[in-house]
Structures are given as structure tokens and as C-alpha cells.
N, C-alpha and C. Protein backbone atom coordinates (compact mmCIF):
# COMPACT_ATOMS: atom_id res chain seq x y z
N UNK A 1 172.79 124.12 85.34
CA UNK A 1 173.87 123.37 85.92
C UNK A 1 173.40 121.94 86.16
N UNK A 2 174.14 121.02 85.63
CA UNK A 2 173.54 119.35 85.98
C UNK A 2 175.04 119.08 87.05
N UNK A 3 174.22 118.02 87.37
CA UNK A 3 174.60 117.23 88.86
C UNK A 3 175.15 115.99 88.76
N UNK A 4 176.62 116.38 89.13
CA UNK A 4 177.48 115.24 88.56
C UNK A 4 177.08 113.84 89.48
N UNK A 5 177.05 112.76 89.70
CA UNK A 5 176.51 111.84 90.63
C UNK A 5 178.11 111.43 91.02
N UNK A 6 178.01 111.96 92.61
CA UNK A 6 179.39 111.43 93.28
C UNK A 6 179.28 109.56 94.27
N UNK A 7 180.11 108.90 93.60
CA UNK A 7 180.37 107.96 93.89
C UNK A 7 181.32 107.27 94.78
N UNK A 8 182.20 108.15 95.37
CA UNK A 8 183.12 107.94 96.41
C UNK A 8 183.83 109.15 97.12
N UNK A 9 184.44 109.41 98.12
CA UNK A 9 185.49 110.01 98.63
C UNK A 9 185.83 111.08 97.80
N UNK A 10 185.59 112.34 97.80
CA UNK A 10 186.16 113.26 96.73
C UNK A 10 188.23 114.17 97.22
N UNK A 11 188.87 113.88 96.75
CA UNK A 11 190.22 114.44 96.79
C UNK A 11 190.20 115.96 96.13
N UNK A 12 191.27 116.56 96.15
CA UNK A 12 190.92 118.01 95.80
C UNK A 12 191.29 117.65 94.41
N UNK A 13 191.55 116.43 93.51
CA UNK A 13 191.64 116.56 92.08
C UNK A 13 190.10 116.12 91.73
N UNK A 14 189.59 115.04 92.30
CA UNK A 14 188.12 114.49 92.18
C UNK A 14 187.28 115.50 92.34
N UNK A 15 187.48 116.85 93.44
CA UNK A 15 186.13 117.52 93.50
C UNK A 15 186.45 118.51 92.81
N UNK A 16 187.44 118.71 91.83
CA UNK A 16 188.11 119.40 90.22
C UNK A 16 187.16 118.96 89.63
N UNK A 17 187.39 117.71 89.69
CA UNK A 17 186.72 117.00 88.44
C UNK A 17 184.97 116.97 88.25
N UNK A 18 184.52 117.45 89.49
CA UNK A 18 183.05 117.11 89.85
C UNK A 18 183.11 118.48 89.32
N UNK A 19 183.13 119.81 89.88
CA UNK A 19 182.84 120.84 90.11
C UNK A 19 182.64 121.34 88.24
N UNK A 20 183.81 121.06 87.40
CA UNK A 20 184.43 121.12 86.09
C UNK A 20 182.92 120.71 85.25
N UNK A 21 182.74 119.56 85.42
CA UNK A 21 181.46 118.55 84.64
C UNK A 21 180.23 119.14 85.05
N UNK A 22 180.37 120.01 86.68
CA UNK A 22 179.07 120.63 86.85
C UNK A 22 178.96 121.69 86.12
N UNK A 23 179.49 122.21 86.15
CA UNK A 23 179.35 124.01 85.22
C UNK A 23 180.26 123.41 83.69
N UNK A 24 180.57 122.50 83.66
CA UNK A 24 180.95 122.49 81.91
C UNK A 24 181.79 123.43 81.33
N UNK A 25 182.90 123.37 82.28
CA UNK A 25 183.98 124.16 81.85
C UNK A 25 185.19 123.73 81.69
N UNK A 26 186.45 123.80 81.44
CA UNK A 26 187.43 123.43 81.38
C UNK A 26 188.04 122.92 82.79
N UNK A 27 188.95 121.69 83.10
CA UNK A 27 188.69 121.31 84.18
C UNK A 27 190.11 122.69 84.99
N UNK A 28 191.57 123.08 84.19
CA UNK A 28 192.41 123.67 84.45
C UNK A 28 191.56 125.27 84.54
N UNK A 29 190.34 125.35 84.00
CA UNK A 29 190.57 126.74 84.81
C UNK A 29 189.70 126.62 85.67
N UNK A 30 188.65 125.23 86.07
CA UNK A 30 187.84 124.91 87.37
C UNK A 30 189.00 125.32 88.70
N UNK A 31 190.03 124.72 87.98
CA UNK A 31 191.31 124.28 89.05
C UNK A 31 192.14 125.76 89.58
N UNK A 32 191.81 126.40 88.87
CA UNK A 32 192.41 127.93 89.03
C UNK A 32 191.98 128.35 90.03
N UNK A 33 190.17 128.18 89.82
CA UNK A 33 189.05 129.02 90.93
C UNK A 33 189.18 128.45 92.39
N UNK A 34 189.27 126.99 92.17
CA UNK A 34 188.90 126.06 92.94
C UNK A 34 190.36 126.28 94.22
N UNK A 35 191.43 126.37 93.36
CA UNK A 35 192.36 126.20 94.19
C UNK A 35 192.71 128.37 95.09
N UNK A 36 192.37 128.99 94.33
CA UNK A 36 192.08 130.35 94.69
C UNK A 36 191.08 130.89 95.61
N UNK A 37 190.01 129.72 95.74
CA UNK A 37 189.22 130.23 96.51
C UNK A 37 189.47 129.32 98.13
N UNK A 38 190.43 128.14 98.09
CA UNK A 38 190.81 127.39 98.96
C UNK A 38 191.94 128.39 100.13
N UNK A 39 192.90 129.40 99.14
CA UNK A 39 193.96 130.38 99.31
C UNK A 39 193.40 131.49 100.15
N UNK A 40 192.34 132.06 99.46
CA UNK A 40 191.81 133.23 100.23
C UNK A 40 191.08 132.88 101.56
N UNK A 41 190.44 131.58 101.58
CA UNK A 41 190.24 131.14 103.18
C UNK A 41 191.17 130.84 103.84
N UNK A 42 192.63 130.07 103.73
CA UNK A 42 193.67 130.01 104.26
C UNK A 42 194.38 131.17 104.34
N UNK A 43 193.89 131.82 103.69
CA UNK A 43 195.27 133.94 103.87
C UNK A 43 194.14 134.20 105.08
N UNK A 44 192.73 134.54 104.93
CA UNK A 44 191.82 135.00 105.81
C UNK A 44 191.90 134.81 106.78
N UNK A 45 191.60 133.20 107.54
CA UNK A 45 192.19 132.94 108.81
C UNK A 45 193.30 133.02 109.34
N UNK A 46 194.19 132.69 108.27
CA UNK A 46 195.45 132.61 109.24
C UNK A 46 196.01 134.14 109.63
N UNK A 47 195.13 135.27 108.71
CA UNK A 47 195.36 136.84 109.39
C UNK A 47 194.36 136.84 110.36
N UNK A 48 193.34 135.55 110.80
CA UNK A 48 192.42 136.21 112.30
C UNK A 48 191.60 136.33 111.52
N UNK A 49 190.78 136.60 111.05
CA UNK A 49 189.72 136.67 110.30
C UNK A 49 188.89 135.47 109.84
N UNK A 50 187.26 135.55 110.34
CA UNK A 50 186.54 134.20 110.12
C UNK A 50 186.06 134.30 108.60
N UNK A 51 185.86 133.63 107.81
CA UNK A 51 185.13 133.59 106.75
C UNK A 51 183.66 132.45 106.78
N UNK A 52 182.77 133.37 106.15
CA UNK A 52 181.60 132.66 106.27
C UNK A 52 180.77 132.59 105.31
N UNK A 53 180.52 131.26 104.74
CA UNK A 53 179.45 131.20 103.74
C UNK A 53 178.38 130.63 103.80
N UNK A 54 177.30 131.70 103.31
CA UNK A 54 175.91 131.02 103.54
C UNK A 54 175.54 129.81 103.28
N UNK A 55 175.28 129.30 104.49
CA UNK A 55 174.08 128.16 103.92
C UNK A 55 175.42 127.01 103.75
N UNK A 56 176.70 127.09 103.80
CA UNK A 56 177.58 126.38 104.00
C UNK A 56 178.32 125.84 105.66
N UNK A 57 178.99 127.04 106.04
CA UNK A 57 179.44 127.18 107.16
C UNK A 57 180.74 128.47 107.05
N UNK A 58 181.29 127.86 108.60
CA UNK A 58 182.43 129.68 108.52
C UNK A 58 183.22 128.54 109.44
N UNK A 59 184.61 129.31 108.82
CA UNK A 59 186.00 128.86 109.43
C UNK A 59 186.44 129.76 110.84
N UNK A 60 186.50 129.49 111.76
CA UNK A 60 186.98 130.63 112.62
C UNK A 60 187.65 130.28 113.58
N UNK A 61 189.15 131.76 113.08
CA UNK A 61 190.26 130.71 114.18
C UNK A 61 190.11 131.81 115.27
N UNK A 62 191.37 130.87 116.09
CA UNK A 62 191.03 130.83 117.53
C UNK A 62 192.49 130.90 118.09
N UNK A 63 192.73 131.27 119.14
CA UNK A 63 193.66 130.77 120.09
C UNK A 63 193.88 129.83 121.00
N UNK A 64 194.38 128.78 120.80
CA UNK A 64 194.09 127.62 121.79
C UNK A 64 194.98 127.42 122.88
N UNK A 65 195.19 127.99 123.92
CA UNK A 65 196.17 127.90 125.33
C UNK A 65 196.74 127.04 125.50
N UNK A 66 197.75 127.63 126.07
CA UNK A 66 198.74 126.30 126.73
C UNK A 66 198.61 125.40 127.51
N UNK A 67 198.61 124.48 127.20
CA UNK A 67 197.93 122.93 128.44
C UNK A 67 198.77 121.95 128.17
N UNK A 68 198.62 121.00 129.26
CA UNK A 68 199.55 119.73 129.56
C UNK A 68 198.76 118.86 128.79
N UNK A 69 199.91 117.81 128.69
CA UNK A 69 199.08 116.66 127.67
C UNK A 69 199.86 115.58 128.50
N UNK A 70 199.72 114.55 127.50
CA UNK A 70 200.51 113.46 128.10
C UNK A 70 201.20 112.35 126.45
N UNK A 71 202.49 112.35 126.38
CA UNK A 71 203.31 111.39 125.30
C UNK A 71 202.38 109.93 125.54
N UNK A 72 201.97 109.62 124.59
CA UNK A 72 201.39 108.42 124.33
C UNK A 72 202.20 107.44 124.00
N UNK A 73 203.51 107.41 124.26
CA UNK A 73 204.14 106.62 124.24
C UNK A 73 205.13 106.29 125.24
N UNK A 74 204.98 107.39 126.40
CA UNK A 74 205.67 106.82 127.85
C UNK A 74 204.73 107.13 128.43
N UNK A 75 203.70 108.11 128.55
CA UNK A 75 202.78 108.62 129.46
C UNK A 75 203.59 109.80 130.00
N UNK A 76 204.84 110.38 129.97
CA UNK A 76 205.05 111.55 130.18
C UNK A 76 204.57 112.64 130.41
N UNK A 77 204.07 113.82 131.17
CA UNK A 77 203.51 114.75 131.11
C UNK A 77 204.28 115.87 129.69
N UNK A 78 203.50 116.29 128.80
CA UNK A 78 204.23 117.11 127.62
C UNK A 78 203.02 118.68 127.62
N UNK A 79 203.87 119.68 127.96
CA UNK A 79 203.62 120.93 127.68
C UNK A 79 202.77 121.25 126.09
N UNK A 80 202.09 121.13 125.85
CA UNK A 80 201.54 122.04 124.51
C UNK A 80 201.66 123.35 124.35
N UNK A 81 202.41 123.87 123.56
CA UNK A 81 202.42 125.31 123.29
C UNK A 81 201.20 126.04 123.08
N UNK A 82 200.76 127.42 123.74
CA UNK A 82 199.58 128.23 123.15
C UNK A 82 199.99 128.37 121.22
N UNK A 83 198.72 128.03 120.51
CA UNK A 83 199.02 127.80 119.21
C UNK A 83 197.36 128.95 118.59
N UNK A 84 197.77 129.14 117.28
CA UNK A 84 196.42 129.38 116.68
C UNK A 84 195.83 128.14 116.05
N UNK A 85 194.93 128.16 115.72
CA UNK A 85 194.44 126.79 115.34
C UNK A 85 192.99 127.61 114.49
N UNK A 86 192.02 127.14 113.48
CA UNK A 86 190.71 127.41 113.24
C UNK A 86 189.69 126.12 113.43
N UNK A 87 188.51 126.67 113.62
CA UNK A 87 187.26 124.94 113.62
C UNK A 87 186.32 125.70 112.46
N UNK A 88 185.97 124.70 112.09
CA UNK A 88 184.89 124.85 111.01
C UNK A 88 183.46 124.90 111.80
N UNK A 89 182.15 125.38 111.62
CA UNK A 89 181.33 125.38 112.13
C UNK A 89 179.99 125.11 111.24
N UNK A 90 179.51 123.92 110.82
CA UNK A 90 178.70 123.92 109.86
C UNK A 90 177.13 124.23 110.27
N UNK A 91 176.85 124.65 108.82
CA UNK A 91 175.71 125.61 109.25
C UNK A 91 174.31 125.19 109.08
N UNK A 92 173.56 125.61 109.82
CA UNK A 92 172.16 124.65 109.85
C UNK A 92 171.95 123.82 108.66
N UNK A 93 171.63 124.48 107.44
CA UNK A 93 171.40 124.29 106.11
C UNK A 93 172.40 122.95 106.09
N UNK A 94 173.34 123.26 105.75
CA UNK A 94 173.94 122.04 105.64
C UNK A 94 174.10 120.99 106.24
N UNK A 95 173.83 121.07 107.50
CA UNK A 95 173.90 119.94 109.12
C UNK A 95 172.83 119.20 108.35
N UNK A 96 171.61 119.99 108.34
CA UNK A 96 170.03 119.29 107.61
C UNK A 96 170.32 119.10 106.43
N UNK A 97 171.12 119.45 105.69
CA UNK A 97 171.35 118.55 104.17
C UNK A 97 172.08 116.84 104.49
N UNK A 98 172.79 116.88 105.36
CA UNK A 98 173.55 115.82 105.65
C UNK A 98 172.96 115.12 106.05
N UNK A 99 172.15 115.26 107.14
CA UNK A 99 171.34 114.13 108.67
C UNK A 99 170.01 113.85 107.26
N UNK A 100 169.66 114.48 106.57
CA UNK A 100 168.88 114.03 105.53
C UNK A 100 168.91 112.66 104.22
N UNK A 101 170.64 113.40 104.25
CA UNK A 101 171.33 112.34 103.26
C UNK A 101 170.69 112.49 101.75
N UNK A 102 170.24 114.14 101.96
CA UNK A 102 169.68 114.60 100.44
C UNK A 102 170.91 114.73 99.29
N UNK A 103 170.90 113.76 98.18
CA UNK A 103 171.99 113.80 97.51
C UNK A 103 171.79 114.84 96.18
N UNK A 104 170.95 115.60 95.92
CA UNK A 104 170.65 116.81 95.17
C UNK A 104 170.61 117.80 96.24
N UNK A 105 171.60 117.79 96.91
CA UNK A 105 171.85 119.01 97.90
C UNK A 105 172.19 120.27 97.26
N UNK A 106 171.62 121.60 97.67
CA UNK A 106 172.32 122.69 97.60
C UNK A 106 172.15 123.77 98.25
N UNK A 107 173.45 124.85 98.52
CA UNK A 107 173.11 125.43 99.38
C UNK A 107 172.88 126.45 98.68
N UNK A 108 172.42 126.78 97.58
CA UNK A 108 172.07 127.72 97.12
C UNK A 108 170.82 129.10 98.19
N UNK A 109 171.21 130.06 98.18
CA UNK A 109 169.52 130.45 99.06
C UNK A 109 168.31 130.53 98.17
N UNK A 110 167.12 129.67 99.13
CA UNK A 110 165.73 129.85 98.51
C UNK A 110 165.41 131.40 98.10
N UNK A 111 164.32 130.79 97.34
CA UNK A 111 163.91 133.04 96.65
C UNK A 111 163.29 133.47 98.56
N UNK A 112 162.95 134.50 97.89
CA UNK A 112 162.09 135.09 98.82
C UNK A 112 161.25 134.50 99.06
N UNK A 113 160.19 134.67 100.15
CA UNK A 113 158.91 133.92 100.11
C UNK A 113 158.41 132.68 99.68
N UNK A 114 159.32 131.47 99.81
CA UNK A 114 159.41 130.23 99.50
C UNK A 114 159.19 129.55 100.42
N UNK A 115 159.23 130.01 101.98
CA UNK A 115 158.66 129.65 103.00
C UNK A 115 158.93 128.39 103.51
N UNK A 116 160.26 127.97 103.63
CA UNK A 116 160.93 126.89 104.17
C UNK A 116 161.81 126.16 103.15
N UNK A 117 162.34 125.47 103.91
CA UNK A 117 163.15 124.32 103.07
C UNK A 117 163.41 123.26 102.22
């Protein structure tokens, strides 16, 4: 697999386009996977269910209670409805890929006995 060199802001057609040039495949059926595997984390949570990937992070929703707020545009006191909501939680591996600013990042897992990072 070669390593496309990202140069700006990726959109969900741009990181098509990255993902496509990485594995050297057609970019419409990159777009199949890409957009299928976006679906099954959005069906997952939104049935309650966290999803978690190694060495990436995990989505996990939540219930967020009912609390007062305030209209930012009179200062009004405004009720918030109890809502579901999910947070992302990123995961060591990747926190330390970032604060590194390693741009041959991956979260692939090391073999066995490779003995760090």
C-alpha cells in the first residue's frame, strides 16, 4: 500500500480520493466501502451501541439530560430537551500519532513482540 501525501482539509469526496490511490482501486467502489462503513457506525450508535476501533478510537452515545441554557440572542432562559447525542473518544495510538505530527501514520497493530511504538 503507498501513501498518498495529503495536502489539505480532506471532505468525504477527497478522503475517496486518498483512500482509492492508497489501495489502487477504483475510486466508485472505494466509495461503496467508504460510504458503508460510515452507515454501519451511524445504524450502531444511533441503536445505543458503541463501536470501537483499534488503535483508532470508539463512538459512544449517550444520553444527555435536560438542562437550561440561555438564547444568545435575548439572554432568555431556554429549556434543552433530554436528547441522545454520541462523543468520539480518541485512542492513545492515535492522540500520540497526532501530538507527534507523524505524517506516515498508521494505526495498523504492531506484530507481536515489537515492543513499543
Amino acid at each position: 500500500m503507498k501513501l498518498t501525501r495529503i495536502t489539505k482539509p480532506l471532505t468525504t469526496t477527497s478522503l475517496i480520493d486518498v483512500v482509492a490511490a492508497d489501495v489502487d482501486m477504483p475510486t466508485d467502489q472505494v466509495h461503496e466501502v467508504v460510504m458503508a462503513t460510515f452507515n454501519v457506525i451511524a445504524r450502531a450508535t444511533a441503536s445505543g451501541h458503541k463501536v470501537a476501533v483499534t488503535n483508532f478510537g470508539t463512538w459512544v452515545p449517550y444520553r444527555a439530560k435536560r438542562r437550561m441554557s440561555r438564547n444568545p440572542q435575548n439572554g432568555q432562559p431556554v429549556t434543552v430537551a433530554a436528547h441522545q447525542a454520541v462523543r468520539f473518544r480518541t485512542s492513545d495510538r492515535l492522540a500520540e500519532l497526532v501530538r507527534n505530527r507523524d505524517r506516515r501514520a498508521s494505526i495498523r497493530k504492531l506484530p507481536k513482540g515489537s515492543g513499543g511504538r
